[in-house]
Protein backbone atom coordinates (compact mmCIF):
# COMPACT_ATOMS: atom_id res chain seq x y z
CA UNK A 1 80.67 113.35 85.63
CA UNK A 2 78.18 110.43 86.76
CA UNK A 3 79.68 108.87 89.40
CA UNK A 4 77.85 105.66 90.25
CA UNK A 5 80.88 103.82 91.70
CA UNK A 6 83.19 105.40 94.68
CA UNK A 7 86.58 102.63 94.96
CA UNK A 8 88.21 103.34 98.05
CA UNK A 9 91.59 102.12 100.11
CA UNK A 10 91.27 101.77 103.62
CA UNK A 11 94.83 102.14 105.34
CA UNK A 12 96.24 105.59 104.49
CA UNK A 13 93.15 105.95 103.01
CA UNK A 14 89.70 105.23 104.51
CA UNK A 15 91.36 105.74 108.00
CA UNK A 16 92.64 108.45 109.91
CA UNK A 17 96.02 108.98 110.83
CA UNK A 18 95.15 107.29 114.34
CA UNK A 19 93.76 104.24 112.08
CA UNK A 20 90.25 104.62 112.51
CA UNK A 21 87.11 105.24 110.52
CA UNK A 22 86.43 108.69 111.37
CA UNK A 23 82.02 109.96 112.07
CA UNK A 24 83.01 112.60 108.90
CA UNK A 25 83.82 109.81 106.73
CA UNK A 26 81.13 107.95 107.37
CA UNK A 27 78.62 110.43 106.96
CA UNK A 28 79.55 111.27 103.81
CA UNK A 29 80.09 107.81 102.69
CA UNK A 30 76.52 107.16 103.73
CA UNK A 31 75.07 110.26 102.03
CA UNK A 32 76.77 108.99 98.88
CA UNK A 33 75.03 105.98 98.53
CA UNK A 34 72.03 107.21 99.45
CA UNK A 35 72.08 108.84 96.27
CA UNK A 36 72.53 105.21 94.79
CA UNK A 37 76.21 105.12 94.44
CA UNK A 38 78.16 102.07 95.54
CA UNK A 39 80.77 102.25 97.86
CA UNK A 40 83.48 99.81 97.42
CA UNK A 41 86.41 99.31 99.66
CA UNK A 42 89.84 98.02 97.80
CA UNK A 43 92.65 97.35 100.06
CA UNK A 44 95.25 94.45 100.13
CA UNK A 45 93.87 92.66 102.98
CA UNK A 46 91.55 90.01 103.23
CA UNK A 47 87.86 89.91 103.93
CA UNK A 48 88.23 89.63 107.50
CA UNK A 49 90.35 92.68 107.84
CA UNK A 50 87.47 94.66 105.91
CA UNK A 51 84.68 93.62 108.09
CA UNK A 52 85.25 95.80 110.38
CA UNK A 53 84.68 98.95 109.01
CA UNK A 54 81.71 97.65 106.59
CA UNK A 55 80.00 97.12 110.13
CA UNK A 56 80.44 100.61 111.01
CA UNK A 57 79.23 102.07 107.46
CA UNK A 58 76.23 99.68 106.83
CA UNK A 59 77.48 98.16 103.81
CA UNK A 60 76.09 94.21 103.92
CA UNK A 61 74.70 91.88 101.45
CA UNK A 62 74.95 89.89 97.86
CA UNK A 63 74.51 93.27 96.10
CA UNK A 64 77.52 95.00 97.78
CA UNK A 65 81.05 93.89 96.72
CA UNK A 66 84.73 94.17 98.05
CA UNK A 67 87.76 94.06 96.37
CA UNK A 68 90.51 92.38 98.58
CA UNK A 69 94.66 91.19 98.15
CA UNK A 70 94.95 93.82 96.17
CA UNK A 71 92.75 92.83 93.45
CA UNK A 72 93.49 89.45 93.59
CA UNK A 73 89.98 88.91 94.76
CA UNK A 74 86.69 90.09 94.09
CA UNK A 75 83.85 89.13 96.38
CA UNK A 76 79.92 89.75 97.36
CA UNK A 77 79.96 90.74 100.95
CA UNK A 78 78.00 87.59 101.55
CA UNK A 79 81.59 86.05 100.67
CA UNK A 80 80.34 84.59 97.28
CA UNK A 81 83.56 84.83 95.03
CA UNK A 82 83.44 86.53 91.98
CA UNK A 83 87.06 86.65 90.24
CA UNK A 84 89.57 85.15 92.31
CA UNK A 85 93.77 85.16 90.63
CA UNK A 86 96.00 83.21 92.79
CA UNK A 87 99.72 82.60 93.08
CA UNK A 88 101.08 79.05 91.25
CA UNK A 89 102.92 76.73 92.99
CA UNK A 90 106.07 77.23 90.79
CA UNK A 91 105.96 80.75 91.54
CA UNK A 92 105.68 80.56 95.10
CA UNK A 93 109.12 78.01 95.34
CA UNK A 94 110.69 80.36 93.11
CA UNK A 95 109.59 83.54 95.57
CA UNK A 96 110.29 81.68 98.46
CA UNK A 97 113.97 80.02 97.48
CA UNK A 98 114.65 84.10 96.47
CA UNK A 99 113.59 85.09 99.60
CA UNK A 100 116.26 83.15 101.27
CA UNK A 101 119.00 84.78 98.92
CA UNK A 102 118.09 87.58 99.49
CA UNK A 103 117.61 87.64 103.54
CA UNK A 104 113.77 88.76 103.56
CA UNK A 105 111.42 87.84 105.46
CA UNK A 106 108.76 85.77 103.28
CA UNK A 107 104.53 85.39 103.92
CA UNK A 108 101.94 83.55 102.16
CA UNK A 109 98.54 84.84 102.55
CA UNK A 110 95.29 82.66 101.80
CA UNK A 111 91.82 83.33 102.70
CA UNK A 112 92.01 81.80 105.96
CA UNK A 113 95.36 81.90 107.37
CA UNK A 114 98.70 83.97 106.86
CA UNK A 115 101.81 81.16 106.58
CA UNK A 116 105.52 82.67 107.27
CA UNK A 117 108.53 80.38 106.70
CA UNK A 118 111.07 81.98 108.73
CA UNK A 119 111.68 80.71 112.40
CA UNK A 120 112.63 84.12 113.46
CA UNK A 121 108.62 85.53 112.64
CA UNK A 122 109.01 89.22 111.44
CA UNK A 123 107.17 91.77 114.05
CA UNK A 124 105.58 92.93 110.78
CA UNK A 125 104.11 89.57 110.51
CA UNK A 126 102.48 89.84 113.61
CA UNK A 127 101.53 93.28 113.06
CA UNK A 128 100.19 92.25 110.16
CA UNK A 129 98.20 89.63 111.23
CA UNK A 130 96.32 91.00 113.77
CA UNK A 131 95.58 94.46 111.86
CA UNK A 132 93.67 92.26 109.32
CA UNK A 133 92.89 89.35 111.47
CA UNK A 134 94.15 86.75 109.68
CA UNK A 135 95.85 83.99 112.60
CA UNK A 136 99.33 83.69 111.86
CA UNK A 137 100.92 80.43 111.27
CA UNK A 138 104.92 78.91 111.03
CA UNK A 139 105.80 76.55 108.38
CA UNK A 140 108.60 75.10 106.96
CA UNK A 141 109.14 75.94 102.90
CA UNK A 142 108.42 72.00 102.41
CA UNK A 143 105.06 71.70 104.26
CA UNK A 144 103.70 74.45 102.18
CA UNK A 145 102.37 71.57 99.20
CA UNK A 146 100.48 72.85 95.73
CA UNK A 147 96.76 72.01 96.85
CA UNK A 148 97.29 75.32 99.33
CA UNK A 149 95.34 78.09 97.70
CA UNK A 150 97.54 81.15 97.49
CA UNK A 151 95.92 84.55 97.05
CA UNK A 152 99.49 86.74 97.48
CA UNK A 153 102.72 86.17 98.58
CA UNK A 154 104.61 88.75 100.68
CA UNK A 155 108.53 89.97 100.87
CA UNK A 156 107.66 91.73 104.68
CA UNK A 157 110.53 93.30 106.65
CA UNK A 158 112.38 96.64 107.64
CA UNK A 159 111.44 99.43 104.90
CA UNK A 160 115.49 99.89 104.18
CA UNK A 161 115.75 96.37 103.48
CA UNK A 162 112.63 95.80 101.61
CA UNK A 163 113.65 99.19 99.68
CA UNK A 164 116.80 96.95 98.87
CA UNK A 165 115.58 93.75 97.68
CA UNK A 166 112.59 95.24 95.30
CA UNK A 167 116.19 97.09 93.55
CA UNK A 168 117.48 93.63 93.22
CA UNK A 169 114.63 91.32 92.25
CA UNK A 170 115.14 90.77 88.32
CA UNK A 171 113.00 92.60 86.07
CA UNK A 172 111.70 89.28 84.44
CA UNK A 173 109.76 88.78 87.92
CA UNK A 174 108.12 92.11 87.02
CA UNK A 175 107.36 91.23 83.64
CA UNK A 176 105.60 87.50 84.90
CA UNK A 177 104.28 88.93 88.09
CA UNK A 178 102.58 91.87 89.57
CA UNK A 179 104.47 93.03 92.31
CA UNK A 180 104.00 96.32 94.22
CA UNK A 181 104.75 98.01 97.09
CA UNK A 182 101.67 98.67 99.46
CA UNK A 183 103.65 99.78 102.73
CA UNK A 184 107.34 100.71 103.43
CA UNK A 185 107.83 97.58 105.25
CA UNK A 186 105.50 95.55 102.82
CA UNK A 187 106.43 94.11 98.85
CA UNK A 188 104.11 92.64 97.83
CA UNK A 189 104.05 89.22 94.68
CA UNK A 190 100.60 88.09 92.91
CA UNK A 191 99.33 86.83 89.76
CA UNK A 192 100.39 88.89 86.98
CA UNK A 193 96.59 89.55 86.37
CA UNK A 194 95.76 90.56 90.02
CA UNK A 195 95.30 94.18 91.03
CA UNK A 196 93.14 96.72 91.95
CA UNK A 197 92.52 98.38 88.55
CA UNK A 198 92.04 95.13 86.85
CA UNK A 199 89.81 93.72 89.32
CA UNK A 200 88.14 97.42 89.39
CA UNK A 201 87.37 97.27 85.73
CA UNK A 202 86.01 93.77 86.22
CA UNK A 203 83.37 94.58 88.59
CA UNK A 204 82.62 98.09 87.03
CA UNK A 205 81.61 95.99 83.57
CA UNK A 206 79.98 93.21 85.40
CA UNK A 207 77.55 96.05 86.60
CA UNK A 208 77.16 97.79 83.47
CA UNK A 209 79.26 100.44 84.69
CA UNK A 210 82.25 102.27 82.44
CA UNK A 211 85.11 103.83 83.71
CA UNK A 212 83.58 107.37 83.90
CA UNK A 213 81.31 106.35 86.50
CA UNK A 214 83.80 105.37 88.66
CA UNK A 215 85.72 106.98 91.74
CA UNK A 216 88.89 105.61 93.02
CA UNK A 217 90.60 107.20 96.01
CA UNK A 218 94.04 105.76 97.23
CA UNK A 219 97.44 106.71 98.78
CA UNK A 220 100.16 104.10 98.21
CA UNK A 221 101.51 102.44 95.10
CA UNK A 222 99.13 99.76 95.52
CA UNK A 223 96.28 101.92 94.31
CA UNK A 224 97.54 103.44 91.27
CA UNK A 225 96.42 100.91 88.70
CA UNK A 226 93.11 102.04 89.82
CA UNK A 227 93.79 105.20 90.11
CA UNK A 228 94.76 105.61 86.61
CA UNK A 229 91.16 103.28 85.43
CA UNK A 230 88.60 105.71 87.60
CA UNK A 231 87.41 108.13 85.53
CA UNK A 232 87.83 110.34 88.38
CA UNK A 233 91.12 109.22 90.29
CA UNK A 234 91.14 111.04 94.07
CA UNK A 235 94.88 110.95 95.80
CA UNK A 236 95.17 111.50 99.19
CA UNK A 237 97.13 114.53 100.49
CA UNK A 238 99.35 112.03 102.43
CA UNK A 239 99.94 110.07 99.06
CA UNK A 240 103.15 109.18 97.42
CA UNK A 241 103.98 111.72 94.61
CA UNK A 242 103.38 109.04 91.84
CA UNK A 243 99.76 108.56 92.65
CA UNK A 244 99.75 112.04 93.28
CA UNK A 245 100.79 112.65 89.58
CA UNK A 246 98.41 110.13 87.96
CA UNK A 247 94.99 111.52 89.74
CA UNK A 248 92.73 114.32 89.09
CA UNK A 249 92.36 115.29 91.53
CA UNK A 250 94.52 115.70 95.16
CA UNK A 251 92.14 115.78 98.30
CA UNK A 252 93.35 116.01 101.90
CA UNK A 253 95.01 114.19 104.00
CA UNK A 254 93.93 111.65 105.58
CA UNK A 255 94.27 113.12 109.64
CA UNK A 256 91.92 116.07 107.60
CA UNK A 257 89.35 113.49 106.15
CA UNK A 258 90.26 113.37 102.70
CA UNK A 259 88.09 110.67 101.68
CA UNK A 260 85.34 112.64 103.18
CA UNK A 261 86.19 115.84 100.99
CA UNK A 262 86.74 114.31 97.80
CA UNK A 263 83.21 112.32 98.49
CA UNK A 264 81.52 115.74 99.44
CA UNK A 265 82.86 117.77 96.49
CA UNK A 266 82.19 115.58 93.81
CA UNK A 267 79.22 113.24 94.91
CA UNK A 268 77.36 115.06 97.40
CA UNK A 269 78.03 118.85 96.26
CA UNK A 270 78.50 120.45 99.32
C-alpha cells in the first residue's frame, strides 16, 4: 500500500491520555513526512484549537492543509479556505427552538467565536472553549441574525442527557443533517455534506491522491466516515467498538502511542 496521505484526529487520538502531543508521536510523525507523506490533522475543532500542536510538529504553510468542524472545513494552514459547508439559518432556528424542548444545552460555533444561548452557560461550554480557544460568547436566540456564518451547531451537556436527546431527535433531522457524536458530553449538527470523510475525499482528489493512498486514524464516532474512505483505516485501542469494526487495522491506545505505532508499522517500517 502507497500511503502518501496520513488523516489523523487529535483528541483521543493525536494526544495522550494526559492530552498532550507525546516526543514518540512526533517523531514518527516527522519521519513520515520526511518520506514525503502529508500529515493531516482532522478533528472537530477550529483552526485555532489545531495550532497548537502543528507548532510542535513543524507542519506550516500554503502546501499543508487541515481539516477542521469535523469536515465542515477544509483549509491551507496559511488559513486560505478551500471547501467550507455551513449551517443555514432555517436550520439553526429549527436546532435551536428543539433545543429548548428538549432541555439541552445549545452552541453555535463560527470561525471566530463560540455563541451559547442559554443563560445558565454549560461547564462544557467553557471547557470547550478554552480547549480549542475559541472566546466564548452569550446570546439571546434572537440576536443570532442570518448574515452570522455558522460552521456547526452543538447539542453540549451531561453525557446521560445528551445520550437521551440524540434517542429522541427525529430521524428526518438525520436524513437532512449530519449529526454525530464526537464526545459523550458533545452532539454534534452540520451541513448534511460536512464531515471528515467527505471533506477527506475532497482534498485527497484535489491532490491527485485516491483513496488507497490515504491513512486515517481516529477514535470516536466522529471519525468513522473517514475511517471507512482511507484505504487504510487505523482505530485507536481506546476507540468505540464501531470504528473499531470498520478499520483495518486496531493500533494502541492512545496512553501507549497508538498513532505512533500505526505510523511506524505501516509508513516507516520499523
Amino acid at each position: 500500500m502507497d500511503i502518501k496521505l496520513i488523516a489523523i484526529d487529535i483528541d483521543g487520538t493525536l494526544l495522550n491520555e494526559k492530552h498532550q502531543l507525546a516526543q514518540a508521536t512526533i517523531d514518527a510523525i516527522n519521519d513520515a513526512r520526511a518520506k514525503g507523506v502529508k500529515v493531516v490533522l482532522c478533528t472537530g475543532r477550529p483552526l485555532t484549537g489545531v495550532k497548537p500542536y502543528l507548532d510542535q510538529i513543524g507542519i506550516t504553510g500554503e502546501d499543508q492543509y487541515a481539516i477542521t468542524f469535523n469536515g465542515a472545513m477544509v483549509q491551507d494552514l496559511n488559513g486560505n479556505v478551500l471547501d467550507h459547508h455551513t449551517v443555514a439559518y432555517a436550520d439553526y432556528l429549527h436546532m435551536e427552538m428543539l433545543s429548548r424542548k428538549l432541555g439541552v444545552h445549545f452552541q453555535i460555533e463560527t470561525t471566530d467565536y463560540a455563541y451559547v444561548t442559554n443563560h445558565n452557560i454549560s461547564p462544557y461550554s467553557v471547557a470547550e472553549s478554552y480547549l480549542v480557544r475559541l472566546p466564548l460568547r452569550f446570546r439571546t436566540p434572537e440576536e443570532i441574525t442570518d448574515d452570522l456564518v455558522m460552521s456547526k451547531l452543538m447539542y453540549i451537556d451531561t453525557p446521560d442527557k445528551i445520550t437521551q436527546v440524540k434517542s429522541d431527535l427525529p430521524k428526518e433531522l438525520f436524513d437532512r443533517l449530519y449529526i454525530v457524536q464526537s464526545e459523550p458530553f458533545f452532539l454534534e449538527i452540520m451541513n448534511k455534506s460536512a464531515s471528515k470523510g467527505n471533506a477527506l475525499s475532497d482534498l485527497a482528489n484535489r491532490l491527485g491522491l485516491t483513496a488507497d493512498n490515504v491513512m486515517a486514524i481516529g477514535d470516536e464516532g466522529n471519525d468513522l466516515t473517514m475511517i471507512k474512505y482511507a484505504g487504510l483505516g487505523v482505530a485507536m485501542g481506546n476507540g468505540i467498538d464501531e470504528v473499531k469494526q470498520a478499520a483495518q487495522f486496531v493500533t494502541k491506545d492512545n496512553a501507549e502511542n497508538g498513532v505512533a505505532y500505526a505510523i511506524n508499522k505501516y509508513v516507516n517500517n520499523d
